[in-house]
N, C-alpha and C. Protein backbone atom coordinates (compact mmCIF):
# COMPACT_ATOMS: atom_id res chain seq x y z
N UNK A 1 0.84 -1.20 0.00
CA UNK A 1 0.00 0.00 0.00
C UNK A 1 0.88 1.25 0.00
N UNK A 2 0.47 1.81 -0.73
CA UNK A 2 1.17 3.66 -0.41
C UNK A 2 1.36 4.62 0.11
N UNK A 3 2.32 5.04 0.81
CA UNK A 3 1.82 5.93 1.55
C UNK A 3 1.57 6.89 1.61
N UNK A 4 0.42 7.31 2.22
CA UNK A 4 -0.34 8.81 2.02
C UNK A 4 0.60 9.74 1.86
N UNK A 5 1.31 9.94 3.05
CA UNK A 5 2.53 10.81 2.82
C UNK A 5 3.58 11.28 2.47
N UNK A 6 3.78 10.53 1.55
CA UNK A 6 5.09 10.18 0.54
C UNK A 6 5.05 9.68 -0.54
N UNK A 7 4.77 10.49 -1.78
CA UNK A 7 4.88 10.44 -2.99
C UNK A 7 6.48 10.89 -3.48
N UNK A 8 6.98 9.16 -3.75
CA UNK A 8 8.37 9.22 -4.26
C UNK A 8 9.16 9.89 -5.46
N UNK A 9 8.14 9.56 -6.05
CA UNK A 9 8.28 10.42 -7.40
C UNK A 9 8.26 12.18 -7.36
N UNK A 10 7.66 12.34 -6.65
CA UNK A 10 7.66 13.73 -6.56
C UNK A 10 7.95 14.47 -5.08
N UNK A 11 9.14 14.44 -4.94
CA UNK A 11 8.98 14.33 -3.06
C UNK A 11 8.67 16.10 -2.52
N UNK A 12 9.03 16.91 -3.56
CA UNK A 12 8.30 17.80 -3.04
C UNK A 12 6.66 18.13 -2.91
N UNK A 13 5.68 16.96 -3.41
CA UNK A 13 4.55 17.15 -3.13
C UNK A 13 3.90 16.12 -1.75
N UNK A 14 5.33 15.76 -1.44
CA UNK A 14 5.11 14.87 -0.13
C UNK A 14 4.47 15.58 1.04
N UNK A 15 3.40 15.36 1.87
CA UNK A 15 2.56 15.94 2.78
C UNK A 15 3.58 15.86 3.89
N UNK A 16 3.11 16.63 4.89
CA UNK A 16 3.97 16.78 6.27
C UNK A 16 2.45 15.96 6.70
N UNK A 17 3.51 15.34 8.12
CA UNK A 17 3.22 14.27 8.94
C UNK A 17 2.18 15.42 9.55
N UNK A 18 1.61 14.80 10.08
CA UNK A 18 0.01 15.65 11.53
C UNK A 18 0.99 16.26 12.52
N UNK A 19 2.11 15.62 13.03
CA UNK A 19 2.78 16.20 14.18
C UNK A 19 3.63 17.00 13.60
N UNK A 20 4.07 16.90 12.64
CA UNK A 20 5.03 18.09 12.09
C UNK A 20 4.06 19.34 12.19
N UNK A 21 3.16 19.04 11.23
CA UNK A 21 1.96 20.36 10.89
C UNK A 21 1.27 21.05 12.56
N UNK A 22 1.58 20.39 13.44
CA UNK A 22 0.39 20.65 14.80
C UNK A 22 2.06 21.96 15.31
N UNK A 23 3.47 22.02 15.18
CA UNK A 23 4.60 22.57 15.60
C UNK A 23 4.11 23.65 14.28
N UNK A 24 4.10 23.82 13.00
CA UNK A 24 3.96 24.82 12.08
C UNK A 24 3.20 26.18 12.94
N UNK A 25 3.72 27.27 12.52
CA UNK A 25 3.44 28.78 12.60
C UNK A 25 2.18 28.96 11.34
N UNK A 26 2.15 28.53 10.67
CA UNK A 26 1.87 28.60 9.36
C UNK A 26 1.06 27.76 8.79
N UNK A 27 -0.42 27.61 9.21
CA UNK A 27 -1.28 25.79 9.07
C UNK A 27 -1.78 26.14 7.43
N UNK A 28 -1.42 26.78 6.51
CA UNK A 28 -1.93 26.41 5.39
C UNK A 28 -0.79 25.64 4.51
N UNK A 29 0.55 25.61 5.32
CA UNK A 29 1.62 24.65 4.99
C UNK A 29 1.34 22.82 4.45
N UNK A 30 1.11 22.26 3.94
CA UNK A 30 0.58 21.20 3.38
C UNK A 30 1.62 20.14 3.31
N UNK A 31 2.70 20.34 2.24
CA UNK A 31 3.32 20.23 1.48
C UNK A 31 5.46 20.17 1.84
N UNK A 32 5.95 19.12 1.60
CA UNK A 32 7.38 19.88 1.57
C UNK A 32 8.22 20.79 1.11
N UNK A 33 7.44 21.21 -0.33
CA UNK A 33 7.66 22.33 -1.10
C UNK A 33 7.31 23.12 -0.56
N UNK A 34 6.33 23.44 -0.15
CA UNK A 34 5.14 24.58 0.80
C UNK A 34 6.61 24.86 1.91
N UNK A 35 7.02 23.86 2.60
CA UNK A 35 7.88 24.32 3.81
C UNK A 35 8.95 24.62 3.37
N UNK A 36 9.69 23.88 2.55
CA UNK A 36 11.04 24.80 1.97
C UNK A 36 10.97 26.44 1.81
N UNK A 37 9.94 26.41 1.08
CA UNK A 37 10.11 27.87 0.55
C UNK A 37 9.70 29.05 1.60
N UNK A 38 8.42 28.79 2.60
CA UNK A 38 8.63 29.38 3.76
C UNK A 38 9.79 29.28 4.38
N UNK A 39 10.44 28.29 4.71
CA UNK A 39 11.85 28.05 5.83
C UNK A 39 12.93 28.89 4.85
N UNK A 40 13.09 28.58 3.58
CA UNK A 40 13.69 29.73 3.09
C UNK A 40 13.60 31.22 2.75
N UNK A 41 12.94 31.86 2.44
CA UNK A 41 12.17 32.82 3.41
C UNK A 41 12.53 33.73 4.34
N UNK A 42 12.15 32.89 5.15
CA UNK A 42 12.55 33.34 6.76
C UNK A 42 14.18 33.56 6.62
N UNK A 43 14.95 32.28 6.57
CA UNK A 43 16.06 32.59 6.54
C UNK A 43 16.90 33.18 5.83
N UNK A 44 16.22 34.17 4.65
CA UNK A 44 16.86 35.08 3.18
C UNK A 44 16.63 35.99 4.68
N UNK A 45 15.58 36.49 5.10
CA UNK A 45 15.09 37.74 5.98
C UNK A 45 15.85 37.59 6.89
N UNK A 46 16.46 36.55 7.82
CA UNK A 46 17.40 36.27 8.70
C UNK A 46 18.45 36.76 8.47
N UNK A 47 19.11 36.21 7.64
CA UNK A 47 20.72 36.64 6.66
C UNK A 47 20.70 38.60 6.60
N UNK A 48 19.65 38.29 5.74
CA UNK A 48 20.13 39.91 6.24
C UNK A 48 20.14 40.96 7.15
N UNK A 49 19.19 40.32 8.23
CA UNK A 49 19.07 41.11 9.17
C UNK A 49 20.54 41.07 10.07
N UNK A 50 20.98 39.86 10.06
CA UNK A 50 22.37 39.07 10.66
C UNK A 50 23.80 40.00 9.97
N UNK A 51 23.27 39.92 8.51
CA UNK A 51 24.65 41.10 8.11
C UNK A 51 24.41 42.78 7.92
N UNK A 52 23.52 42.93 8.58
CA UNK A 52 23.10 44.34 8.53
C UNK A 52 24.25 44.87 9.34
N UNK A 53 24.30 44.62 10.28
CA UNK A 53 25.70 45.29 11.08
C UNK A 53 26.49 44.30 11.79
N UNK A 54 27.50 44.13 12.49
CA UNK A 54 28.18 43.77 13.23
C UNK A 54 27.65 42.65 14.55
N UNK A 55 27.62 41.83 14.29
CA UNK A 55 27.00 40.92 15.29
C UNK A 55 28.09 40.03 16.31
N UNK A 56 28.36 39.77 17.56
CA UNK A 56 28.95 39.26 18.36
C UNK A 56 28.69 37.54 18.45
N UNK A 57 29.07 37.28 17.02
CA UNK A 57 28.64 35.45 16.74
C UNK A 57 29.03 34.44 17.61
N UNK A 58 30.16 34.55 18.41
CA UNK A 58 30.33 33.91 19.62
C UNK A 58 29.61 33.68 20.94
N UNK A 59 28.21 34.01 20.84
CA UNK A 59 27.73 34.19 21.99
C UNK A 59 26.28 32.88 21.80
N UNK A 60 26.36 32.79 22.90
CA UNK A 60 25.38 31.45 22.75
C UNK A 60 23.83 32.35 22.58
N UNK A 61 23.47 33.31 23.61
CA UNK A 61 22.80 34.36 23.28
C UNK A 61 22.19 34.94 21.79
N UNK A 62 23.12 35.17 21.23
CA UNK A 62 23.43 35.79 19.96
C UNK A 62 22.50 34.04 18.77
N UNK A 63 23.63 33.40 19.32
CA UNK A 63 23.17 32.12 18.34
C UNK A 63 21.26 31.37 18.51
N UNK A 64 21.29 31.97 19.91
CA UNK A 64 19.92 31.15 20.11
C UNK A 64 19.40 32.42 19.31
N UNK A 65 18.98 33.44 19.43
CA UNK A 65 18.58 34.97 18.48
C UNK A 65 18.32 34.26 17.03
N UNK A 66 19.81 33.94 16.87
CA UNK A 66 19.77 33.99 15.32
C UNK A 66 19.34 32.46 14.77
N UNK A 67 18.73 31.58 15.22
CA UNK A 67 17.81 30.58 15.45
C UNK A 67 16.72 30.91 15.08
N UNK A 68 16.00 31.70 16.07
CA UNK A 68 14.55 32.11 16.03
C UNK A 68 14.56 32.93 14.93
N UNK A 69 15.54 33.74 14.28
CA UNK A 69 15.31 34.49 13.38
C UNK A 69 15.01 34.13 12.22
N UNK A 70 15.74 33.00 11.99
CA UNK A 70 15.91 31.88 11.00
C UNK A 70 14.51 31.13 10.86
N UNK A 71 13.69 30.87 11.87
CA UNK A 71 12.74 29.79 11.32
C UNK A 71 11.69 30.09 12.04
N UNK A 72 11.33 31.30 12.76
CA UNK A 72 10.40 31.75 14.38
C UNK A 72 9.45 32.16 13.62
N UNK A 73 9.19 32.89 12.04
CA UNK A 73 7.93 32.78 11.07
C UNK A 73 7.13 31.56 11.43
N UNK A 74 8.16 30.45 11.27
CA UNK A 74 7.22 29.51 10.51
C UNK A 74 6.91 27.96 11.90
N UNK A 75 8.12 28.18 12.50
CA UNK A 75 8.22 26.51 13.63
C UNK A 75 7.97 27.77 14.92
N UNK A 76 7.45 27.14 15.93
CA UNK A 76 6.88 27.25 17.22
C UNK A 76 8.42 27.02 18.30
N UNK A 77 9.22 25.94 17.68
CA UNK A 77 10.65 25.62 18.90
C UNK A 77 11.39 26.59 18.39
N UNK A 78 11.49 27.54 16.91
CA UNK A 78 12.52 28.17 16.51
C UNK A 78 13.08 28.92 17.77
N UNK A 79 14.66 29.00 18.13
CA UNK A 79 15.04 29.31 19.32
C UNK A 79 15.39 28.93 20.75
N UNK A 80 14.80 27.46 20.71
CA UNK A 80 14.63 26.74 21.50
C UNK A 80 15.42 26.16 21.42
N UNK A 81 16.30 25.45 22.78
CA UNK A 81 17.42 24.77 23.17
C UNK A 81 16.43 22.79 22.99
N UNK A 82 16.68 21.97 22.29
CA UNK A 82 16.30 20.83 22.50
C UNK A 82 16.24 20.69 23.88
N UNK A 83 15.18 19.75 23.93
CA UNK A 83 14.51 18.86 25.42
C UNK A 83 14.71 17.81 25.37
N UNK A 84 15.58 17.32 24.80
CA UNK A 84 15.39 15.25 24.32
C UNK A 84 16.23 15.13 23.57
N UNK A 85 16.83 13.96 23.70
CA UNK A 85 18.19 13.16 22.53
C UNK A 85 17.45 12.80 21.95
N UNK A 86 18.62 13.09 20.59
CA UNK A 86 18.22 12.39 18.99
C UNK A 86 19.52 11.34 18.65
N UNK A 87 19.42 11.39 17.70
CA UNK A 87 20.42 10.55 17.14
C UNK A 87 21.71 11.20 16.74
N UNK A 88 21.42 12.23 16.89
CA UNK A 88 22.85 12.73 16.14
C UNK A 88 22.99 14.15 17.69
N UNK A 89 23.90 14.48 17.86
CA UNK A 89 23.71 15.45 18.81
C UNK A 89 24.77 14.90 20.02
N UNK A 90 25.22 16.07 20.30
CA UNK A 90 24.98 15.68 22.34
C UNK A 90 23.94 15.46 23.29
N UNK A 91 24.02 14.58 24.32
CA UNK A 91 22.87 14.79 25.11
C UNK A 91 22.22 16.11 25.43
N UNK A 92 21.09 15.92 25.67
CA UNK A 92 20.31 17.18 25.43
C UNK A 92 21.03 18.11 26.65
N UNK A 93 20.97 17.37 28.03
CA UNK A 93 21.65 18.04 29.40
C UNK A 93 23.05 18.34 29.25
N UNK A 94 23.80 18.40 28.31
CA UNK A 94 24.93 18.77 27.98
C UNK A 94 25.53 19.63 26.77
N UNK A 95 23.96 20.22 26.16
CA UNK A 95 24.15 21.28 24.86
C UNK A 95 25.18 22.68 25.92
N UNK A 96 24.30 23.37 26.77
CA UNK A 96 24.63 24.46 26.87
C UNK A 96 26.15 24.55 27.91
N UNK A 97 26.34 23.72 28.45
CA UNK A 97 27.89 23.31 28.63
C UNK A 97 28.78 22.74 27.43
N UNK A 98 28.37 22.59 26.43
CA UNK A 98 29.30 21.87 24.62
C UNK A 98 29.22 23.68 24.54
N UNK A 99 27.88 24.45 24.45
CA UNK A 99 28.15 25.48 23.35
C UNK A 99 29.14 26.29 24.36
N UNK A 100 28.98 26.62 25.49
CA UNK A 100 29.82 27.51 26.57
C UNK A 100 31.27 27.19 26.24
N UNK A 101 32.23 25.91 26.10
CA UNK A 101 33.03 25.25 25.96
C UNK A 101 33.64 25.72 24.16
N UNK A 102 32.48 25.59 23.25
CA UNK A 102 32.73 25.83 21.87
C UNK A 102 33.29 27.33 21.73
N UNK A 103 32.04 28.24 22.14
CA UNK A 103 32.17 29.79 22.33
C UNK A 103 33.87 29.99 22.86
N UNK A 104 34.19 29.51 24.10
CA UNK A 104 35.57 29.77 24.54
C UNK A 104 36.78 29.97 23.88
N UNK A 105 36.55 28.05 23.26
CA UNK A 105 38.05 27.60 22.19
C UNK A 105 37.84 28.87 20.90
N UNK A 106 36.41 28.93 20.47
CA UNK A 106 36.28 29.91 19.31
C UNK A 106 37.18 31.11 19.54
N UNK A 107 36.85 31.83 20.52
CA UNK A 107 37.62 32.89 21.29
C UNK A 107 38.64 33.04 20.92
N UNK A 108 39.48 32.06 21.45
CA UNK A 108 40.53 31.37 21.91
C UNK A 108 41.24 31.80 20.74
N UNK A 109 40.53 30.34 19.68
CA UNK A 109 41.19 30.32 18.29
C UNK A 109 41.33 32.22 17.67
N UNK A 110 40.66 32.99 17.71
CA UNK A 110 40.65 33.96 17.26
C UNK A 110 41.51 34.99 17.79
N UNK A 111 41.55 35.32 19.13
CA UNK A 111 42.44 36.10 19.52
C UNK A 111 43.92 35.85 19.56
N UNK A 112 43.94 34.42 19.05
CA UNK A 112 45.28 34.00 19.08
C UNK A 112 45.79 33.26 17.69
N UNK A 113 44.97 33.57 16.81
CA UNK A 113 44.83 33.35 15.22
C UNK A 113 45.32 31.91 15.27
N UNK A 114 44.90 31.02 16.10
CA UNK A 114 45.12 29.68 15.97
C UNK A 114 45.47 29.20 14.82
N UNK A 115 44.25 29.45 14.09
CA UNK A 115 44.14 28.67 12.58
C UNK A 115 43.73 29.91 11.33
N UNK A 116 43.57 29.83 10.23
CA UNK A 116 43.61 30.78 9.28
C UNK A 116 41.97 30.73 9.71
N UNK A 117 41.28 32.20 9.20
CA UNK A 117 40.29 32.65 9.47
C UNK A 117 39.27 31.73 8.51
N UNK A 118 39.17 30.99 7.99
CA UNK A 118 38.71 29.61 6.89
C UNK A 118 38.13 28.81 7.90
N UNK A 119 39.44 28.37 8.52
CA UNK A 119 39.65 26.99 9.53
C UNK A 119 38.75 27.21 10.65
N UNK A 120 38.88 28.42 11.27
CA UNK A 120 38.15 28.72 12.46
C UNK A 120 36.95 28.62 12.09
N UNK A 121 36.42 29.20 11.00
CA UNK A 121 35.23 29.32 11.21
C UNK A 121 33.96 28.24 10.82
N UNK A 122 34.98 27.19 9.82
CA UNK A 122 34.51 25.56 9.39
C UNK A 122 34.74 24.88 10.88
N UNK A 123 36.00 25.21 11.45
CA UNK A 123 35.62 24.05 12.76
C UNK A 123 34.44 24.13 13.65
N UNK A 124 34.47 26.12 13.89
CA UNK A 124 33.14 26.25 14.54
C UNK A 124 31.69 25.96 14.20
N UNK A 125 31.78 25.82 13.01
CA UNK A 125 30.08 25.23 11.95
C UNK A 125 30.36 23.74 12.99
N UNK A 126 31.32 22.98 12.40
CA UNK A 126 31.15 21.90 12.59
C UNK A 126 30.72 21.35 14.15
N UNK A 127 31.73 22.00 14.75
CA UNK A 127 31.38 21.52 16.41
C UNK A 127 30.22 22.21 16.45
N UNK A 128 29.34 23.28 15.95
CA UNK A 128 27.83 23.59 16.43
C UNK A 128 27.05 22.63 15.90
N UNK A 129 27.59 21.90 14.86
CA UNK A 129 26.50 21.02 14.08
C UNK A 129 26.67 19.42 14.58
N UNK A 130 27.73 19.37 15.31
CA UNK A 130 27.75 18.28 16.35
C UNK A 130 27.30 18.48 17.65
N UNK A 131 27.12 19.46 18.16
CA UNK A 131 26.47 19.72 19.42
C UNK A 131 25.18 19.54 19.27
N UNK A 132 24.41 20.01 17.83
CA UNK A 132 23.05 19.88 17.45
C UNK A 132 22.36 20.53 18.48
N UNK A 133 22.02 21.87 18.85
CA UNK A 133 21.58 22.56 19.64
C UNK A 133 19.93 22.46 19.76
N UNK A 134 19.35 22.29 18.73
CA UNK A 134 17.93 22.87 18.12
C UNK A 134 17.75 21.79 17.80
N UNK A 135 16.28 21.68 17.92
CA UNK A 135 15.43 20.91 17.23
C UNK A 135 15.61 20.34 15.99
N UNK A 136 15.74 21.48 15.31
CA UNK A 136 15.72 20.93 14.00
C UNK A 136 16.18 22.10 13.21
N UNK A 137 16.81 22.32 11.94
CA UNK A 137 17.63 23.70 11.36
C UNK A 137 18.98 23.66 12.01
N UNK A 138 19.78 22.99 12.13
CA UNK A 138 20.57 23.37 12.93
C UNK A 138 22.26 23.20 12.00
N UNK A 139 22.19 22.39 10.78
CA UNK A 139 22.71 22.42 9.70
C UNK A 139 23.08 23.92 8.96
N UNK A 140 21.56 24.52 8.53
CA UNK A 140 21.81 25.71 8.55
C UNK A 140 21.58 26.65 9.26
N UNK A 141 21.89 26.75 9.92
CA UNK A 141 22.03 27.39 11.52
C UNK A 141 23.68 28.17 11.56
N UNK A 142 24.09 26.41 11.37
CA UNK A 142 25.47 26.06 11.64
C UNK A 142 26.14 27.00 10.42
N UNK A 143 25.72 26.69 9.05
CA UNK A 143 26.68 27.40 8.02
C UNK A 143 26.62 28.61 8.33
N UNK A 144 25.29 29.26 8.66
CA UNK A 144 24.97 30.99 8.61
C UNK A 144 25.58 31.35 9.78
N UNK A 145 25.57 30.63 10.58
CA UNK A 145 26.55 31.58 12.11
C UNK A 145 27.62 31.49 11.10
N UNK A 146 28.54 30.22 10.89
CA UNK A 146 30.32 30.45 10.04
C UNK A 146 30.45 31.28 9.26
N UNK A 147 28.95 31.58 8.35
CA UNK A 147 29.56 32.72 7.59
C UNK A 147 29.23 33.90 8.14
N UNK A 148 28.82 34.39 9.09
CA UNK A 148 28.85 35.15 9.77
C UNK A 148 30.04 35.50 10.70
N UNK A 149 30.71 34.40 11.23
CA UNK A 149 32.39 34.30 11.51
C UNK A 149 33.25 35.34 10.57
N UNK A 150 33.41 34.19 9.44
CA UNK A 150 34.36 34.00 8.43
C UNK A 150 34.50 36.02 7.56
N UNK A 151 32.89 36.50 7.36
CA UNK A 151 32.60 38.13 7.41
C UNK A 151 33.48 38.50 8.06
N UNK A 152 33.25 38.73 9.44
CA UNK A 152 33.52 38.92 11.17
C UNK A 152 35.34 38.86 10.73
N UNK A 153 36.16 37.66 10.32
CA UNK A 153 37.39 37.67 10.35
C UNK A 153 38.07 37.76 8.64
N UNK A 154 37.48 38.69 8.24
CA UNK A 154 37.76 39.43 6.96
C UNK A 154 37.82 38.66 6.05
N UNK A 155 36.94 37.74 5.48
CA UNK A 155 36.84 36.82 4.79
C UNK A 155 34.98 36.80 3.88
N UNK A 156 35.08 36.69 2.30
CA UNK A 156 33.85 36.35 1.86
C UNK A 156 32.88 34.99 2.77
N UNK A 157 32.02 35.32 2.86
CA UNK A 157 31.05 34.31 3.09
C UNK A 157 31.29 32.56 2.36
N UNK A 158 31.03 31.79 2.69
CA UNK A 158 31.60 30.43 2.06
C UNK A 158 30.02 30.13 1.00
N UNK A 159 30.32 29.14 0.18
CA UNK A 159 29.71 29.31 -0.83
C UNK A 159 28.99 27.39 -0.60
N UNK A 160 29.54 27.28 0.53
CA UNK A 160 28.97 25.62 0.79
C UNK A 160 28.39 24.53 -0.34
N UNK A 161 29.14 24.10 -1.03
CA UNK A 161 29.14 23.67 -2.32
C UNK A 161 27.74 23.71 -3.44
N UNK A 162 27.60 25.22 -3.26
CA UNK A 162 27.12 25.94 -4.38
C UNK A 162 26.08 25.23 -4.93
N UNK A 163 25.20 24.45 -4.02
CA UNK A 163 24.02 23.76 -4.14
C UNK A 163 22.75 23.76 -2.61
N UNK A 164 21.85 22.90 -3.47
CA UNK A 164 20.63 23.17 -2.24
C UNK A 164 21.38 22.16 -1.37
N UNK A 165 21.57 22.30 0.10
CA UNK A 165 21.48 21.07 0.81
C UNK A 165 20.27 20.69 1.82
N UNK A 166 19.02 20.95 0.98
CA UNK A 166 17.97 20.78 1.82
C UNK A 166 17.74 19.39 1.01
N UNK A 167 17.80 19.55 0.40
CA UNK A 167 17.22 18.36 -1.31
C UNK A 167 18.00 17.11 -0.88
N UNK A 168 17.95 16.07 -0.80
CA UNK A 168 18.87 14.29 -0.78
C UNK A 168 19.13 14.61 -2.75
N UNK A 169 20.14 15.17 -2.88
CA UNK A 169 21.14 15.43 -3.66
C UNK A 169 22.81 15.12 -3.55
N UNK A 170 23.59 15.60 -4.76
CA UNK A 170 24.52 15.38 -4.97
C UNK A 170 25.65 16.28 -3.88
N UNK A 171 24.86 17.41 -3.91
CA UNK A 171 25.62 18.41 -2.56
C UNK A 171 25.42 17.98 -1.31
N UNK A 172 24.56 17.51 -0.99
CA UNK A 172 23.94 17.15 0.45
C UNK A 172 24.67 16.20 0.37
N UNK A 173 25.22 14.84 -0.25
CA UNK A 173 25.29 14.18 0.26
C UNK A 173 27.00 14.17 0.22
N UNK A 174 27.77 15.22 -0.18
CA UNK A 174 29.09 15.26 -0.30
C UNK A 174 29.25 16.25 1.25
N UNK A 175 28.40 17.22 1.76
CA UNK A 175 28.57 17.55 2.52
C UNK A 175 28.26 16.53 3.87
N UNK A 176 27.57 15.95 3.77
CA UNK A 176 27.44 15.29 5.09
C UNK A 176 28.60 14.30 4.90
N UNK A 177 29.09 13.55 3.79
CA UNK A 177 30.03 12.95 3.99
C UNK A 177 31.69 13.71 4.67
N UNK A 178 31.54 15.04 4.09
CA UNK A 178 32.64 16.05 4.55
C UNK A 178 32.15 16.21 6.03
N UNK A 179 30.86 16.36 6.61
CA UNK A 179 30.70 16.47 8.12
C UNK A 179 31.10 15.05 9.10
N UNK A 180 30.97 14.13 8.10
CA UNK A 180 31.76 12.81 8.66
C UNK A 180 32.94 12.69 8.97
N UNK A 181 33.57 13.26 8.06
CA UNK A 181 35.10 13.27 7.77
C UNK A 181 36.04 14.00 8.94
N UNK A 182 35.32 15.23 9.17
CA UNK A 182 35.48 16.02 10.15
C UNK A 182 35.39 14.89 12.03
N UNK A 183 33.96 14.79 11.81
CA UNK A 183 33.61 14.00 13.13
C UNK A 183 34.76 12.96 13.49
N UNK A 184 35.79 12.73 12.28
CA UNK A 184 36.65 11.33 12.51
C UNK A 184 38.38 12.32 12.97
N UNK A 185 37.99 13.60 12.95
CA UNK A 185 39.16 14.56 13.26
C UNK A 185 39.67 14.99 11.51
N UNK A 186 39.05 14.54 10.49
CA UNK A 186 39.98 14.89 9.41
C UNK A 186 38.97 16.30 8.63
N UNK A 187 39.70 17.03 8.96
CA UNK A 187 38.86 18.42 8.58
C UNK A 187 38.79 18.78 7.06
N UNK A 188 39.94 18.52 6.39
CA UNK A 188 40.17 19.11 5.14
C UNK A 188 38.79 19.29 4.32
N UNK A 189 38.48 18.31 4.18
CA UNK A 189 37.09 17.79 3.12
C UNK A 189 36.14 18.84 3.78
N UNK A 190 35.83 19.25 4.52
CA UNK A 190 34.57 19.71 5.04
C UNK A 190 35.12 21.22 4.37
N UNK A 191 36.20 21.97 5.33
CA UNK A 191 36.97 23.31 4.46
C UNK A 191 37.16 23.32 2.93
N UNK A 192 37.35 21.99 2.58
CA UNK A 192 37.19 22.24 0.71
C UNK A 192 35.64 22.69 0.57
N UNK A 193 35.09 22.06 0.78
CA UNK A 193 33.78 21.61 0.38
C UNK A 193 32.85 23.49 0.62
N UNK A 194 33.40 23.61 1.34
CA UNK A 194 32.90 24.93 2.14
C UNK A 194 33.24 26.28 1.55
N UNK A 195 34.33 25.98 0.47
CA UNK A 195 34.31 26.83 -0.29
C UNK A 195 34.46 26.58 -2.22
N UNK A 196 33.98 25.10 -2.00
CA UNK A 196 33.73 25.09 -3.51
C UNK A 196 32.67 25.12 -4.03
């Protein structure tokens, strides 16, 4: 039998689940197409509000902000620190001691030019996107704080391989393999990837 909610062939006309839709800002949302383009959206309006001036991206403060800014149109948790382990993440009781800890070394790395202003700001995506702070968005969460860094330490914005990575595509799936690569300590792939 088929399922209601998932038309393969066309996965952007795939319906959102009842519990996804009951968290939506937005109940005439139907559709996965319908939510992309709201969630993108929000976060075109995010971005710029984020590079309008000078923002203090190291701050856990700052990052939960620029969360809600990102998706608080459209999701109800936008902003919200997770309540519960997932699969990928730190335990939930140990996000805001990972990000306190992240924020520091970030510091750290910067006032003491650890690593080229590239490096810093791909390691910091990465350890936010292993801490997995949020619910959900937290992928791009993760790129838009780095390029918000990478600005910040006189550097163009990264171009994160110049594809959608919302889509189970050819980019998505070179980047998560580069976020693997990283997780095993080998960074390179993720910093290529981040600016090709």
């Amino acid at each position: 039998m088929k399922d209601p909610l998932l038309d393969p062939e066309h996965p952007d006309e795939t319906r959102l689940e009842p519990d996804e839709r009951r968290q939506l800002l937005l109940p005439h949302i139907a559709t996965r197409a319908e939510l992309n383009e709201a969630e993108q959206e929000n976060i075109t309006d995010a971005a710029a509000w984020a590079f309008a001036r000078r923002r203090e991206v190291l701050s856990e403060r700052f990052l939960v902000s620029l969360h809600k800014r990102m998706l608080g149109r459209v999701w109800r948790w936008a902003g919200t620190i997770r309540d519960s382990d997932r699969n990928i993440g730190v335990a939930f009781h140990q996000i805001r001691p990972q990000l306190r800890a992240l924020m520091e070394n970030a510091r750290f790395w910067v006032e003491n030019q650890t690593f080229p202003a590239d490096e810093i700001a791909v390691r910091f995506h990465h350890r936010l996107v292993l801490i997995h702070p949020f619910p959900n968005g937290n992928g791009r969460h993760g790129r838009l704080a780095a390029d918000l860094l990478a600005v910040r330490l006189g550097r163009p914005r990264f171009s994160w391989g110049s594809g959608s990575l919302i889509e189970p595509a050819d980019t998505r799936r070179r980047y998560i393999e580069a976020l693997r690569a990283a997780d095993k300590g080998y960074g390179k792939p993720l910093l290529t990837f981040a600016r090709s």
